[in-house]
N, C-alpha and C. Protein backbone atom coordinates (compact mmCIF):
# COMPACT_ATOMS: atom_id res chain seq x y z
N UNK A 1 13.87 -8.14 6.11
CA UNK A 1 12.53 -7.63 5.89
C UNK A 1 12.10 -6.73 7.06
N UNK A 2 12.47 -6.94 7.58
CA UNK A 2 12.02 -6.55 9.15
C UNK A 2 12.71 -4.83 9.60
N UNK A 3 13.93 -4.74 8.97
CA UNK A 3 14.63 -3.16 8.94
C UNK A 3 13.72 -2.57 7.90
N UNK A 4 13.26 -3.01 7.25
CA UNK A 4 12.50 -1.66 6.15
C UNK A 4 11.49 -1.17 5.91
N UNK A 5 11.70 -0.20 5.17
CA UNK A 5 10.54 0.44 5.90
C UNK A 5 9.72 0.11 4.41
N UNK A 6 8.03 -0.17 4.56
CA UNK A 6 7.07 -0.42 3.63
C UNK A 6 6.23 0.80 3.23
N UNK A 7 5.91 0.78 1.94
CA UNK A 7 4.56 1.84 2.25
C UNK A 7 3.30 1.05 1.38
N UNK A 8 2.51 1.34 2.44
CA UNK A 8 0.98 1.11 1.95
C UNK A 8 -0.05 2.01 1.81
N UNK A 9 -1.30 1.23 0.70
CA UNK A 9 -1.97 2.20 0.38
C UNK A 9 -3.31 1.99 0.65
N UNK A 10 -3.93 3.38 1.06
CA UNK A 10 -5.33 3.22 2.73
C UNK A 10 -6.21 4.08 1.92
N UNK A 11 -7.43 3.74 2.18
CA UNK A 11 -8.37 4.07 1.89
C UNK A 11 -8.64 5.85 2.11
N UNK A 12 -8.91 7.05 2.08
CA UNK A 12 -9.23 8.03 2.84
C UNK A 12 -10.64 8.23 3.45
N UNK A 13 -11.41 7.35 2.68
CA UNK A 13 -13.33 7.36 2.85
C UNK A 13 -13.26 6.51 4.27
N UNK A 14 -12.45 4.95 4.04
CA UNK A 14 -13.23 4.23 5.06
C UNK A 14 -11.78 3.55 5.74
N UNK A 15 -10.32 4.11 5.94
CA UNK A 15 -9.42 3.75 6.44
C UNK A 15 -8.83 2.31 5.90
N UNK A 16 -9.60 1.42 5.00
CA UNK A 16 -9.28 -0.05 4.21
C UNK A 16 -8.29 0.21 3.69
N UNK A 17 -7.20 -0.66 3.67
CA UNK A 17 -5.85 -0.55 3.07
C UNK A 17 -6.21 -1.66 1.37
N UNK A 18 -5.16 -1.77 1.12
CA UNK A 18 -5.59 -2.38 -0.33
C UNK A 18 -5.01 -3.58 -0.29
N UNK A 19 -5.59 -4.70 -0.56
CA UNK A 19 -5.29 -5.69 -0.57
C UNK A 19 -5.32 -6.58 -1.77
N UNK A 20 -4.84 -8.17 -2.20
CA UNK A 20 -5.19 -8.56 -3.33
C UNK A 20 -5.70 -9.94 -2.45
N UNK A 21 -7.09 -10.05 -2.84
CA UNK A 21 -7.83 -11.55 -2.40
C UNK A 21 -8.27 -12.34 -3.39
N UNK A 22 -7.18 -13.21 -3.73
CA UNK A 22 -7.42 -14.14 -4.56
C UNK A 22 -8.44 -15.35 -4.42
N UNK A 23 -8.98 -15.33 -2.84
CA UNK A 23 -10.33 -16.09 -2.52
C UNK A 23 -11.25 -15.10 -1.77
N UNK A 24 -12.26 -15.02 -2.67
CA UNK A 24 -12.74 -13.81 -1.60
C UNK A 24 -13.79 -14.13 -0.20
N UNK A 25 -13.60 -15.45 0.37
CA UNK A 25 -13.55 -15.90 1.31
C UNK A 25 -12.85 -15.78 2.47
N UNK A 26 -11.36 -14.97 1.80
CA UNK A 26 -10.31 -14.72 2.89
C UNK A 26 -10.33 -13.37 2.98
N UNK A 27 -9.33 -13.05 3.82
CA UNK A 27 -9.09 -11.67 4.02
C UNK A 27 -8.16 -11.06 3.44
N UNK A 28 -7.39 -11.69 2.70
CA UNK A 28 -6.83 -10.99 1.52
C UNK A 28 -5.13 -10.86 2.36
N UNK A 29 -4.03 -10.24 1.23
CA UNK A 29 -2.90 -10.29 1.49
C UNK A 29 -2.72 -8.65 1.09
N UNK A 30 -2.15 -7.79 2.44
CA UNK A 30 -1.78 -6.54 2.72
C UNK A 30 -0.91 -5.90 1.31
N UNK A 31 -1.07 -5.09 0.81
CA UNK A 31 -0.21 -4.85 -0.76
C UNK A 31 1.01 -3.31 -0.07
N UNK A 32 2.51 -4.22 -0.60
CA UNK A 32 2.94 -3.84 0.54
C UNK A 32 4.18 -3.09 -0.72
N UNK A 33 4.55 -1.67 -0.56
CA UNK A 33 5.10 -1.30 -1.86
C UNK A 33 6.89 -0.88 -1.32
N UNK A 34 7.91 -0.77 -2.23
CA UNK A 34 9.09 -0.93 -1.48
C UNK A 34 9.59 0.32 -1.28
N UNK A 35 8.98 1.44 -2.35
CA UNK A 35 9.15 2.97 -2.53
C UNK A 35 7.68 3.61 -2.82
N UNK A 36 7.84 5.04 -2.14
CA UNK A 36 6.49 5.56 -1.87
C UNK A 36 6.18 5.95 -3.71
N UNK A 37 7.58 6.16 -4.61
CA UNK A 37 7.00 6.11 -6.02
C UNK A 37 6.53 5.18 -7.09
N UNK A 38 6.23 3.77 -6.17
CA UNK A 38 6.01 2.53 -6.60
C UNK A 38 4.49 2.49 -6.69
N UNK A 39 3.89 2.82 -5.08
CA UNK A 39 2.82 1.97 -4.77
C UNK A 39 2.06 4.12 -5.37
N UNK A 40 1.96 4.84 -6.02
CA UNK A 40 1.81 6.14 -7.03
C UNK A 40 1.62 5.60 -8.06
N UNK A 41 2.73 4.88 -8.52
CA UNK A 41 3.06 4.72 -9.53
C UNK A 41 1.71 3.24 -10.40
N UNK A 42 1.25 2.38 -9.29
CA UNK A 42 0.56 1.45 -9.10
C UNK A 42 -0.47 2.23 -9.33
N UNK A 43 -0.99 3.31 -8.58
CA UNK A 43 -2.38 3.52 -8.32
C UNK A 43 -2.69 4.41 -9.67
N UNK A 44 -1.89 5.56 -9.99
CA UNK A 44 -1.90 5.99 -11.06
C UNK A 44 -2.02 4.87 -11.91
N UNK A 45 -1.57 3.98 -12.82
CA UNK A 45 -1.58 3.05 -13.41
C UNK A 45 -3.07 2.53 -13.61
N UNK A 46 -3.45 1.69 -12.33
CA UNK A 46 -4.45 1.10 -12.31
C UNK A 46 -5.68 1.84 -12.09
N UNK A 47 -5.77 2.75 -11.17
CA UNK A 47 -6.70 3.40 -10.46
C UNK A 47 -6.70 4.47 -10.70
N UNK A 48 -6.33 5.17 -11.79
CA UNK A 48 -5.92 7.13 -11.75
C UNK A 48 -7.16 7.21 -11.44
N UNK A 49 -8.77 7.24 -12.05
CA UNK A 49 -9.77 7.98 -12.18
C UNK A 49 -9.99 7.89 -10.36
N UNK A 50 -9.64 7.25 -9.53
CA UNK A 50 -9.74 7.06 -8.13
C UNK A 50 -8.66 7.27 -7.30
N UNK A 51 -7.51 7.66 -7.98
CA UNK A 51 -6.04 7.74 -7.49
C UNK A 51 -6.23 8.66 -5.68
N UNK A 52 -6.52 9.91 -5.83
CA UNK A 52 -7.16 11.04 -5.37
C UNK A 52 -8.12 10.68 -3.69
N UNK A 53 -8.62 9.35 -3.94
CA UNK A 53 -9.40 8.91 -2.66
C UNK A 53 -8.27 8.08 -1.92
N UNK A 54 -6.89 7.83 -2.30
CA UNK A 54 -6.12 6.99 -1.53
C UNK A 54 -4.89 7.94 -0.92
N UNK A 55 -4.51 7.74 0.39
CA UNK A 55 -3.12 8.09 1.01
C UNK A 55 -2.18 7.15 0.95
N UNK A 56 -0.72 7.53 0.68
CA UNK A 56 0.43 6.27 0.76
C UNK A 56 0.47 6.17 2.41
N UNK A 57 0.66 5.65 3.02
CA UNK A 57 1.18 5.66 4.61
C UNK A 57 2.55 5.00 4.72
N UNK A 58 3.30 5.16 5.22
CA UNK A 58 5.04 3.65 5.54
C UNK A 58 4.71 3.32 6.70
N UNK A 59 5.03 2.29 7.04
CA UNK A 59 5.11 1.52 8.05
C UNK A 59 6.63 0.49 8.01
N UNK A 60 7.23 0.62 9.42
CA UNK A 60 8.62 -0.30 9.20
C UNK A 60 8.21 -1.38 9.57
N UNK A 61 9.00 -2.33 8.89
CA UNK A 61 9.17 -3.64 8.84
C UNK A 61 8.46 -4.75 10.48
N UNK A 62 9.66 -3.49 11.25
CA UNK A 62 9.04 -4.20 12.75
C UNK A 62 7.95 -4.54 13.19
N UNK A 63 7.07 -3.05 12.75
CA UNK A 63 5.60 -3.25 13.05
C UNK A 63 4.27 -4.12 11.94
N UNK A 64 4.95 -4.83 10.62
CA UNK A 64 4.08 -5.11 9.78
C UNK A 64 3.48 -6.63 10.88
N UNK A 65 3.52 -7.16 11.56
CA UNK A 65 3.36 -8.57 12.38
C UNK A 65 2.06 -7.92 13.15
N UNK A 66 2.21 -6.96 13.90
CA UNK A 66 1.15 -6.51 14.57
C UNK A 66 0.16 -5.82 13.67
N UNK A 67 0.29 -5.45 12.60
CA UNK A 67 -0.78 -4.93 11.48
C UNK A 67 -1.10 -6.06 10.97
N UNK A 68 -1.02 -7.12 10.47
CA UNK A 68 -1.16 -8.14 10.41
C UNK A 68 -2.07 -9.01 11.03
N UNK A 69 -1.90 -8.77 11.95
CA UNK A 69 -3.21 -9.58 13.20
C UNK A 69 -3.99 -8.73 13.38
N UNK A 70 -3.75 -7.29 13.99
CA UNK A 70 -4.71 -6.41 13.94
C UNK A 70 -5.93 -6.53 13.13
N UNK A 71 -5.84 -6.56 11.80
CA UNK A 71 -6.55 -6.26 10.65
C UNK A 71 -6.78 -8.16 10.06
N UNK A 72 -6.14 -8.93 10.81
CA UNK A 72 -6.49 -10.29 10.13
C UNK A 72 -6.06 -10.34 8.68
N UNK A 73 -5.03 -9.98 8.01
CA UNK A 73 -4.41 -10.57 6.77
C UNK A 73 -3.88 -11.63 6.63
N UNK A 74 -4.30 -12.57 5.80
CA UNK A 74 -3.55 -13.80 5.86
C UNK A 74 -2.02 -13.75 5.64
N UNK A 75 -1.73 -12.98 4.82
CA UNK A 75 -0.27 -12.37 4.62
C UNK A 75 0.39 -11.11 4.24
N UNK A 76 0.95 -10.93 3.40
CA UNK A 76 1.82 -9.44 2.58
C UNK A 76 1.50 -10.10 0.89
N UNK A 77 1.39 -9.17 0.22
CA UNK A 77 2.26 -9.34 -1.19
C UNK A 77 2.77 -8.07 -1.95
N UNK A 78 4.34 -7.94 -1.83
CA UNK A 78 5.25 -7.73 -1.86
C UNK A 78 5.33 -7.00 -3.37
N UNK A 79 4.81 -5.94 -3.66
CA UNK A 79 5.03 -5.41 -5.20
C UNK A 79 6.10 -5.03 -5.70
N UNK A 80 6.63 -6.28 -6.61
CA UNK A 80 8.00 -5.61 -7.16
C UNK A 80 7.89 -5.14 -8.56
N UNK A 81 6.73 -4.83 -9.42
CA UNK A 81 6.46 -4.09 -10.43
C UNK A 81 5.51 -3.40 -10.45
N UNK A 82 5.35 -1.93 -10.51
CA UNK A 82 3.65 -1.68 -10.10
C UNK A 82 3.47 -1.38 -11.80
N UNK A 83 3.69 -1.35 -12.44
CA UNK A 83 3.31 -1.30 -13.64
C UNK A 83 2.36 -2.49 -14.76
N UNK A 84 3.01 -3.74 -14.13
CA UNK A 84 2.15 -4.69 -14.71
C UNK A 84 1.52 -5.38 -13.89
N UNK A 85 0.82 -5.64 -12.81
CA UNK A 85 1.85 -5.54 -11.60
C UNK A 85 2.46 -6.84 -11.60
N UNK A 86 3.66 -7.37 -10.52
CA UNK A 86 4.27 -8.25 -10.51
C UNK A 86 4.48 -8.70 -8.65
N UNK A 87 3.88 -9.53 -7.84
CA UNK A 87 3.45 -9.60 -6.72
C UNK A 87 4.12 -10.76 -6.35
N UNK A 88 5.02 -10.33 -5.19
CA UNK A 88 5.49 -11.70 -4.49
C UNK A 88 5.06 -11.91 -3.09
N UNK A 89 4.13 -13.17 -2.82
CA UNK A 89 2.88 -13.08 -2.09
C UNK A 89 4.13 -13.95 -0.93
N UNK A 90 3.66 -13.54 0.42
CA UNK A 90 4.14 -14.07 1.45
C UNK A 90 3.08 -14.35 2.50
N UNK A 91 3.15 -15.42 2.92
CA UNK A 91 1.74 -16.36 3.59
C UNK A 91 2.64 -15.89 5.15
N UNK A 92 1.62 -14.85 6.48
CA UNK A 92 1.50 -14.99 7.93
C UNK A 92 1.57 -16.10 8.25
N UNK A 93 2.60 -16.74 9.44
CA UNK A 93 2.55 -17.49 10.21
C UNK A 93 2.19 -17.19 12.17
């Protein structure tokens, strides 16, 4: 996990990356895509009429630990379908 490289998707208005918070008490889990035509492919999908206000960014593997604390995510979840979507959630230690 740690060699590869991720791409995520950031706000352009207010720099917020996208997250999925299944308690919205928490801070939610970083939505973390495996190809930059995935997490497109996601936003188109879900979000076209808003597609346009988001940038993809990558970030490698090494540095997702320090984005992580930075920003207080409880974890990652890991999109391996952006079409329906299909999310494999990984809990920060």
């Amino acid at each position: 996990m740690l060699s590869e490289v991720y791409y995520l998707v950031r706000s352009k208005s207010d720099g917020r990356y996208l997250t999925a918070r299944p308690n919205a008490d928490a801070s939610g889990y970083l939505l973390l895509f495996r190809e930059n035509f995935d997490a497109l492919s996601y936003l188109n999908t879900h979000a076209a009429e808003v597609a346009n206000r988001f940038a993809i960014e990558s970030i490698p593997g090494t540095q997702l630990g320090s984005l992580l604390k930075r920003w207080g995510f409880t974890g990652v979840g890991i999109v391996t379908d952006p079409l329906l979507p299909k999310v494999e959630f990984l809990q920060h230690s």
